[in-house]
Protein backbone atom coordinates (compact mmCIF):
# COMPACT_ATOMS: atom_id res chain seq x y z
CA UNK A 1 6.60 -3.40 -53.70
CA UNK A 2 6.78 -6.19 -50.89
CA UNK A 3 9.76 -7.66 -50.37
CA UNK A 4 11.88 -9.88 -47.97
CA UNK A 5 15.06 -10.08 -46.63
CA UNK A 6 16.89 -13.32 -45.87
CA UNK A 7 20.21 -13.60 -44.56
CA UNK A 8 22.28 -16.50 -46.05
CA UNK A 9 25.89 -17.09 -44.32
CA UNK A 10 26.21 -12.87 -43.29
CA UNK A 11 24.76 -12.16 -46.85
CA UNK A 12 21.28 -10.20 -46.94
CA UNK A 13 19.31 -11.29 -50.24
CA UNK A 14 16.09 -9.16 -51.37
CA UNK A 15 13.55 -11.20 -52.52
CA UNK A 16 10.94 -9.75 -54.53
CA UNK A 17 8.25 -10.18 -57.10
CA UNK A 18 9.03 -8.94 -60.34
CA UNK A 19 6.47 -7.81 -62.60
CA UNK A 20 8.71 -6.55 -65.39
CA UNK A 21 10.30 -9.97 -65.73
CA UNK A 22 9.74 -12.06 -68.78
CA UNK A 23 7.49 -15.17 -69.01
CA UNK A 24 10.18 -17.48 -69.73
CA UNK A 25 11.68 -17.71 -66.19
CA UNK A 26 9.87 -18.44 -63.25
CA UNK A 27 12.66 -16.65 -60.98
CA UNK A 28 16.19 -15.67 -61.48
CA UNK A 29 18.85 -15.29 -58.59
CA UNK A 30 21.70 -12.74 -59.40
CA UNK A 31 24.82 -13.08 -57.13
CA UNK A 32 25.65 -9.99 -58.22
CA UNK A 33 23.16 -8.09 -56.80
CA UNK A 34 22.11 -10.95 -53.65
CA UNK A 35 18.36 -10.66 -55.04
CA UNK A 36 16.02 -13.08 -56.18
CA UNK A 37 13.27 -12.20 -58.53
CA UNK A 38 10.29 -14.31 -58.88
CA UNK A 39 7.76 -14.14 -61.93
CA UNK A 40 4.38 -12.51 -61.23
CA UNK A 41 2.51 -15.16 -62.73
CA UNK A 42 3.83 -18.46 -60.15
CA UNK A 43 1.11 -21.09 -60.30
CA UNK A 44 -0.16 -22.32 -56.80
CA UNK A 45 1.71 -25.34 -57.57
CA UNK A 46 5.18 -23.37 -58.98
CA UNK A 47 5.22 -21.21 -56.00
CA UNK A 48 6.93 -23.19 -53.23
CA UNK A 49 9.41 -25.24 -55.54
CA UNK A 50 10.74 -21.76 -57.69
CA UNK A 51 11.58 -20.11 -54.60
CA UNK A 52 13.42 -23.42 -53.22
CA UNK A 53 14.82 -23.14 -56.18
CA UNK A 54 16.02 -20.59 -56.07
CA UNK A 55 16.89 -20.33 -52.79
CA UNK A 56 18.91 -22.89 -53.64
CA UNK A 57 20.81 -20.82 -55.98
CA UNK A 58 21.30 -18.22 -53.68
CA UNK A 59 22.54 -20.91 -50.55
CA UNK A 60 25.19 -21.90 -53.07
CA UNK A 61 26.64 -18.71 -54.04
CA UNK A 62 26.47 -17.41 -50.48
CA UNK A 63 28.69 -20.14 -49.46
CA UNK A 64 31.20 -19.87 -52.35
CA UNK A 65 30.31 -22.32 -54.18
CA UNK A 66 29.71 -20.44 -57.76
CA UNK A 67 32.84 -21.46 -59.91
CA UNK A 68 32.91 -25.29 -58.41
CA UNK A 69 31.47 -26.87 -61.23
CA UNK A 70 32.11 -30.48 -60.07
CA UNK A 71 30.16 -31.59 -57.10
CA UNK A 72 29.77 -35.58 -55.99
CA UNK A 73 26.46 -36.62 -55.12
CA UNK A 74 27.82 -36.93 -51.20
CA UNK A 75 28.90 -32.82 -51.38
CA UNK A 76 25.94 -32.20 -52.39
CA UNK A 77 23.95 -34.29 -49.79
CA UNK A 78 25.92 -32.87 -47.45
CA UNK A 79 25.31 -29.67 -47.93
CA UNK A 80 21.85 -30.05 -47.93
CA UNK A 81 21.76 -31.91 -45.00
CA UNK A 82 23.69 -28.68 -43.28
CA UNK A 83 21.69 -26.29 -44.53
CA UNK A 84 17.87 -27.72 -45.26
CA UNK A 85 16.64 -26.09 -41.84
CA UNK A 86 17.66 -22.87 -42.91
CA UNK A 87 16.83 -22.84 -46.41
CA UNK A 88 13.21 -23.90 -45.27
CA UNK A 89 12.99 -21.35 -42.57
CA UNK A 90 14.23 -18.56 -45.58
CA UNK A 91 11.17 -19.84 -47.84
CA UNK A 92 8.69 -19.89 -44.76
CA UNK A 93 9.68 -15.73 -43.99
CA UNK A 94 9.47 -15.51 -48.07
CA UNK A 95 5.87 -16.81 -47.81
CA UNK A 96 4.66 -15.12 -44.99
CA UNK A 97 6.27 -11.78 -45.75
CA UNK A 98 5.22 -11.75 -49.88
CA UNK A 99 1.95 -12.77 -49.05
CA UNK A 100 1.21 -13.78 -52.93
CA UNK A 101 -1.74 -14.33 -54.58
CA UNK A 102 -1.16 -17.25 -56.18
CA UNK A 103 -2.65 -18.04 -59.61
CA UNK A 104 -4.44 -21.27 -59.84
């Protein structure tokens, strides 16, 4: 199974493509288990935003920010603009370490 690792804030996440995962999600992160599972069958045009997604997901809840459930559109901006090099630089070693297939 190919997989990569990404290191968010001293956390190493696996990210992998999961074949037994169901149809209805196109990727699930579990902070839990620091993994993120993407669906076998990402479109071309899925690919890229799932895992940004995701990542997203996974940038949140490496930075403590699970249980917050309020957030103002400047906290969120902001942490975007901290982080947006990063999280592109995760999906970039995602892409080029995955090496999917894509479906068209």
């Amino acid at each position: 199974m190919k997989k990569a690792i990404i290191e968010i804030n001293s956390i190493k996440w696996e990210v992998f493509i999961d074949k037994s995962m169901s149809s209805d999600y196109l990727g699930i992160t579990s902070d839990n288990e620091y993994t993120i599972k993407l669906n076998p069958n990402l479109s071309k045009q899925a690919f890229k935003p799932t895992i940004i997604h995701e990542l997203g997901h996974a940038f949140l809840y490496s930075f403590g920010f699970k249980f917050k459930k309020e957030f103002t559109d400047e906290d969120l901006c902001e942490f975007i603009a901290m982080n947006i090099e990063q999280i592109l630089n995760c999906y970039k070693k995602i892409e080029r370490e995955l090496k999917v297939e894509n479906n068209e």
